[in-house]
N, C-alpha and C. Protein backbone atom coordinates (compact mmCIF):
# COMPACT_ATOMS: atom_id res chain seq x y z
N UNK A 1 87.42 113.71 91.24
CA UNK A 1 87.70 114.16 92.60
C UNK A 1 88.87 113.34 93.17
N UNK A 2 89.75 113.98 94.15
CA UNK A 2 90.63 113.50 94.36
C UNK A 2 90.35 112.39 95.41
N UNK A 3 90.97 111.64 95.90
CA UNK A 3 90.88 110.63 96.75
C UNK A 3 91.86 110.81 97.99
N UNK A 4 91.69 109.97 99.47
CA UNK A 4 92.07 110.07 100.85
C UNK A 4 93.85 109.87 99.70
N UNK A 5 94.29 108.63 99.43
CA UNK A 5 95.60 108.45 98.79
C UNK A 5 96.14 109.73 97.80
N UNK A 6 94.95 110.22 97.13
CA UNK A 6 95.78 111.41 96.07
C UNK A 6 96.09 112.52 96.75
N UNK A 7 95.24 112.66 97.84
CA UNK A 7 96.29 113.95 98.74
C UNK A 7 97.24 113.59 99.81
N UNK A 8 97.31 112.19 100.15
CA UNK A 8 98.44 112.02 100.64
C UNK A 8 99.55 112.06 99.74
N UNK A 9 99.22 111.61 98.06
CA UNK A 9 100.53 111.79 97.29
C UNK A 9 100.90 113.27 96.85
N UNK A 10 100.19 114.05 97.15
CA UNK A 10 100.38 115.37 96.74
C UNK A 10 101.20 116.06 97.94
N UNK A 11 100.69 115.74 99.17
CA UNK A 11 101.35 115.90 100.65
C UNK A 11 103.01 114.92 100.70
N UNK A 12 102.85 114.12 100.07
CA UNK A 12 104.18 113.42 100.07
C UNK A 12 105.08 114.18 99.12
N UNK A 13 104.57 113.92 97.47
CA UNK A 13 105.67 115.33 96.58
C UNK A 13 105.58 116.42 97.70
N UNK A 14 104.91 117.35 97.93
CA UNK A 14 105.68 118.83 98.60
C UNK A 14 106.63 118.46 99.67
N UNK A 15 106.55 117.13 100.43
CA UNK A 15 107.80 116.65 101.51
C UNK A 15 109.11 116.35 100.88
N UNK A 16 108.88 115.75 99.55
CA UNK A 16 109.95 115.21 99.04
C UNK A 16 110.28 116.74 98.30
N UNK A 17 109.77 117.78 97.67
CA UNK A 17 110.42 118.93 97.16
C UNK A 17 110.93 119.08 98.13
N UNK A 18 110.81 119.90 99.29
CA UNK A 18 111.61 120.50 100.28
C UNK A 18 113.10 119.43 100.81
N UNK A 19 112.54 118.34 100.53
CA UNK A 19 113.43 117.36 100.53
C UNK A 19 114.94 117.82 99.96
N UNK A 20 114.15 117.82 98.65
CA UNK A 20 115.34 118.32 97.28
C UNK A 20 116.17 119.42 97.51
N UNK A 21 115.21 120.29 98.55
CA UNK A 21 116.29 121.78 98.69
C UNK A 21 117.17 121.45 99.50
N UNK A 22 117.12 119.94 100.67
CA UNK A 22 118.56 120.66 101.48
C UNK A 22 119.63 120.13 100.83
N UNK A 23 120.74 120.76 101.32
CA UNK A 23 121.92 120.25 100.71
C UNK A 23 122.46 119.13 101.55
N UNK A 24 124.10 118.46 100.74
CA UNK A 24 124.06 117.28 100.97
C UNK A 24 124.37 116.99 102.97
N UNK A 25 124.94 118.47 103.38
CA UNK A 25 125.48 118.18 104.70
C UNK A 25 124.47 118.19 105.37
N UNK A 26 122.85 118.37 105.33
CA UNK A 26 121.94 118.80 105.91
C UNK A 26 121.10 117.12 105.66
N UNK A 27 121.39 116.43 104.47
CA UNK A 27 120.88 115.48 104.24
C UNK A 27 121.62 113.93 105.34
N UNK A 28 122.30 114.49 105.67
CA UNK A 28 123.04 113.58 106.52
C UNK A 28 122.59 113.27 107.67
N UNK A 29 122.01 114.39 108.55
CA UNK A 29 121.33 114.99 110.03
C UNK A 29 120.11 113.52 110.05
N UNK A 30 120.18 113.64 111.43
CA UNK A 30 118.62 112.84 111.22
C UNK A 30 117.78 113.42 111.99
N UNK A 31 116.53 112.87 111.04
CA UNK A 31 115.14 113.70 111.15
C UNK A 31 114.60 113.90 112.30
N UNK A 32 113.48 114.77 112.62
CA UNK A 32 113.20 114.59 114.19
C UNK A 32 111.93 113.70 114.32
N UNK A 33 112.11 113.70 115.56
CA UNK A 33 110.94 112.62 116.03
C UNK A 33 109.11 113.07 115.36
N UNK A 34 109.29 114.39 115.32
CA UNK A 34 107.89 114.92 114.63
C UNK A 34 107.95 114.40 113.10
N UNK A 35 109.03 114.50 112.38
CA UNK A 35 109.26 114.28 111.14
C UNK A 35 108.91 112.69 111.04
N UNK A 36 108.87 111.43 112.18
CA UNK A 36 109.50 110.12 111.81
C UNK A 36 107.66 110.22 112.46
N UNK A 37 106.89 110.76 112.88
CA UNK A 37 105.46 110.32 113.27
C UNK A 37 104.69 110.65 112.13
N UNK A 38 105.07 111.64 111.58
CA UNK A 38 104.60 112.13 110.23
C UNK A 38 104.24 111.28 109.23
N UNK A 39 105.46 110.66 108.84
CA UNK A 39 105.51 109.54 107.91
C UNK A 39 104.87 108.33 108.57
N UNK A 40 104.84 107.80 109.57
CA UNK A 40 104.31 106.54 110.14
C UNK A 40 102.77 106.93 109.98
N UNK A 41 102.24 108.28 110.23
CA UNK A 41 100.67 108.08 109.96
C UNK A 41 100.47 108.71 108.79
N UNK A 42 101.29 108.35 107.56
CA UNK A 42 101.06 108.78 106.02
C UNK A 42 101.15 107.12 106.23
N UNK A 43 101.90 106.07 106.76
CA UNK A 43 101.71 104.78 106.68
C UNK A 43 100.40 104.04 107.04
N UNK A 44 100.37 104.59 108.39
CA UNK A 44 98.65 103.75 108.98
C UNK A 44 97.04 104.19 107.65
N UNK A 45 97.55 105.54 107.44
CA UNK A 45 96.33 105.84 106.49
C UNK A 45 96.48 105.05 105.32
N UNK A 46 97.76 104.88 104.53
CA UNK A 46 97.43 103.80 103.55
C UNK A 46 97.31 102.62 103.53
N UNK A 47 97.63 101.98 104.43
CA UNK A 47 96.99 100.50 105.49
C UNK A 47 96.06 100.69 105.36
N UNK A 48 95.01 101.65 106.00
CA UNK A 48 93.65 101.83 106.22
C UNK A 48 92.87 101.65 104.82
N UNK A 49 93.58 102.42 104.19
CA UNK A 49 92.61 102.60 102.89
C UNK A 49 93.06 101.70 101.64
N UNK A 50 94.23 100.85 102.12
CA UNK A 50 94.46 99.66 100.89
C UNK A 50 95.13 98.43 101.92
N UNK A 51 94.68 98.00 102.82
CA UNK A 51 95.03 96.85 103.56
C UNK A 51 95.80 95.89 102.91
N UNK A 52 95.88 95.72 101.80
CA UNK A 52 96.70 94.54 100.51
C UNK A 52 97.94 95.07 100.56
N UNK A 53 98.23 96.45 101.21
CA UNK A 53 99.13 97.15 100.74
C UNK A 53 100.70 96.89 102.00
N UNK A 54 100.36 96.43 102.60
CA UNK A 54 101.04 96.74 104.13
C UNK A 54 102.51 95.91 104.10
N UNK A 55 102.50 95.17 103.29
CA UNK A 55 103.35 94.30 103.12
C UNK A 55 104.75 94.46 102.25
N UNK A 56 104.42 95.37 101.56
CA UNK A 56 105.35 96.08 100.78
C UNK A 56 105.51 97.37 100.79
N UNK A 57 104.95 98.19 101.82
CA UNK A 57 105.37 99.42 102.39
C UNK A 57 106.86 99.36 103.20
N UNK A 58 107.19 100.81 102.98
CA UNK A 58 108.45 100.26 104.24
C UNK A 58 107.83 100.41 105.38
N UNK A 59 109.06 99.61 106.02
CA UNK A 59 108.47 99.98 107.96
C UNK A 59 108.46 101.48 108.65
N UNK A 60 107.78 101.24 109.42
CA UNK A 60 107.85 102.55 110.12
C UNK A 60 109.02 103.22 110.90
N UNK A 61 109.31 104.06 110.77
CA UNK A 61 110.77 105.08 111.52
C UNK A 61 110.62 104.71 113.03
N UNK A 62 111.89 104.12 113.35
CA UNK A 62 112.17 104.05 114.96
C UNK A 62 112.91 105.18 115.72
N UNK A 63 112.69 105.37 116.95
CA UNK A 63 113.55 105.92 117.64
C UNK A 63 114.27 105.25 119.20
N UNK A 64 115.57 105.05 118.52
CA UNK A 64 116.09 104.81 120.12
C UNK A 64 117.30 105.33 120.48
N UNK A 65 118.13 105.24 121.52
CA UNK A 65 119.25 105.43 122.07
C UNK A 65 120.39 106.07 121.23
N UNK A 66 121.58 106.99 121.01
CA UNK A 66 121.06 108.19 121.85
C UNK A 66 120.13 108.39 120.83
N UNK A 67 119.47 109.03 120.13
CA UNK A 67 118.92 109.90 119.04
C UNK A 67 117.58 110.20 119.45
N UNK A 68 116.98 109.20 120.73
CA UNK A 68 115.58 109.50 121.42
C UNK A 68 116.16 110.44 122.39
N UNK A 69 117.17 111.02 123.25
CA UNK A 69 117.40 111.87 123.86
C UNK A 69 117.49 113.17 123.04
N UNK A 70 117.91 113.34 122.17
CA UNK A 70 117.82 114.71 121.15
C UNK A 70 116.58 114.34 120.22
N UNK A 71 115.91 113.97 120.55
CA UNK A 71 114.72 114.01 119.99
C UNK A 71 114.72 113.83 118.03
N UNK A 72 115.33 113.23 118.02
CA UNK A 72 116.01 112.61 116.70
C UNK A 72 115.30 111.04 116.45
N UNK A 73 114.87 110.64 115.36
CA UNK A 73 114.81 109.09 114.94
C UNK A 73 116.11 108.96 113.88
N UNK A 74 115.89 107.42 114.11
CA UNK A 74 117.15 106.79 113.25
C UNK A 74 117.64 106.47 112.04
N UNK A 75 116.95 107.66 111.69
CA UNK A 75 116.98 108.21 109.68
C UNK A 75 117.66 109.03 109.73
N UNK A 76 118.42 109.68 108.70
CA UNK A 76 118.26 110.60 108.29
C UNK A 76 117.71 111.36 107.12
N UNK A 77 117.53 112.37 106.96
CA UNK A 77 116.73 112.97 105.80
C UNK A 77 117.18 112.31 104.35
N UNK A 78 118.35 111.77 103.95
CA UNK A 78 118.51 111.31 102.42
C UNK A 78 117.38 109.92 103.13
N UNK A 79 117.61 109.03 103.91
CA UNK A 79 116.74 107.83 104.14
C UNK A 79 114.98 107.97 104.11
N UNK A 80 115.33 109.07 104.76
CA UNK A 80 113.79 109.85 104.27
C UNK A 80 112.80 110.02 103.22
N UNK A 81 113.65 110.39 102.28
CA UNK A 81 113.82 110.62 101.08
C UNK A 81 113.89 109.83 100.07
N UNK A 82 114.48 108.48 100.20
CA UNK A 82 114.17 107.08 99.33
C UNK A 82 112.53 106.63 100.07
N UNK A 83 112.69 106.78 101.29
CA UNK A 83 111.59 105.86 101.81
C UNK A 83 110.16 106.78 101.05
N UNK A 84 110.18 108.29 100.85
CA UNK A 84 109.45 108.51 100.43
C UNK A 84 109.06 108.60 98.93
N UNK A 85 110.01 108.45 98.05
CA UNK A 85 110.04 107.97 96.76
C UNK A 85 109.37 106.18 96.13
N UNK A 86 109.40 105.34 97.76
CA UNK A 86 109.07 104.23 97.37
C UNK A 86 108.00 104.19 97.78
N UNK A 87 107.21 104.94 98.54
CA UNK A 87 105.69 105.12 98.91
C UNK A 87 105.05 105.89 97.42
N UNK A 88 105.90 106.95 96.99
CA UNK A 88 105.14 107.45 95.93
C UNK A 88 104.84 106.38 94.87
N UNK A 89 106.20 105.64 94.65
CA UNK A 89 106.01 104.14 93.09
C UNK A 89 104.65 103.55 93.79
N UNK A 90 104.79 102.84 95.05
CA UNK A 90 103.64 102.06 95.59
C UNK A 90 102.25 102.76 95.42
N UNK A 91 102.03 104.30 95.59
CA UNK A 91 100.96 104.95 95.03
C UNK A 91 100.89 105.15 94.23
N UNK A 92 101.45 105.34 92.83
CA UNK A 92 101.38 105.40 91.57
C UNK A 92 100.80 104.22 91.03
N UNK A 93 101.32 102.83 91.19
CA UNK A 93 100.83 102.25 90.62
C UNK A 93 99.29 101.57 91.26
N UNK A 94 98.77 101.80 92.58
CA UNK A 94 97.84 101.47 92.59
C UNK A 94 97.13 102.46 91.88
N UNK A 95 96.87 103.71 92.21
CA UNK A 95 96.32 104.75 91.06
C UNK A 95 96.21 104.19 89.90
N UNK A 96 97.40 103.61 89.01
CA UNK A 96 97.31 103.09 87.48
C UNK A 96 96.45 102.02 87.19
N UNK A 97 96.05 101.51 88.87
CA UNK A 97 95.28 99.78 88.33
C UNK A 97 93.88 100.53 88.59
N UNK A 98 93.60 101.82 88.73
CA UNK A 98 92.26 101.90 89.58
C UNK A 98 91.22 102.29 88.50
């Protein structure tokens, strides 16, 4: 049976496919503020459920000045996109020790 982490990694690949579809001028844009809360509570849940873990996660997506007026955080989608590739290694290998 799958576990709280294996469907967040399954929920993370389908973010990172759609990821893959935009192209590069679209990868430039930065994400919106729904997109940067998204990922911060794919963060708090694996805190929750591997507390050892918190330390080598990345940080959580900020938003400020302008990019909080257009409702934008201070990523954009390629940054997105590593950050979510290094959550997947960090879930992979706890999976491998389990």
């Amino acid at each position: 049976m799958v576990d709280k982490i294996g469907f967040l990694k399954i929920k993370i690949e389908s973010i990172k496919k759609s990821l893959n579809e935009y192209n590069s001028n679209d990868k430039q844009t930065h994400i919106s503020k729904g997109m940067a809360n998204d990922f911060n509570d794919i963060l708090d849940i694996l805190v929750a459920e591997k507390p050892n873990i918190q330390y080598i996660l990345p940080k959580k997506i900020t938003t400020s000045r302008p990019y909080d007026i257009m409702q934008k955080a201070d990523i954009t989608y390629m940054d997105l996109h590593i950050l979510y590739n290094q959550i997947i290694a960090i879930v992979s290998e706890i999976q491998s020790g389990e």
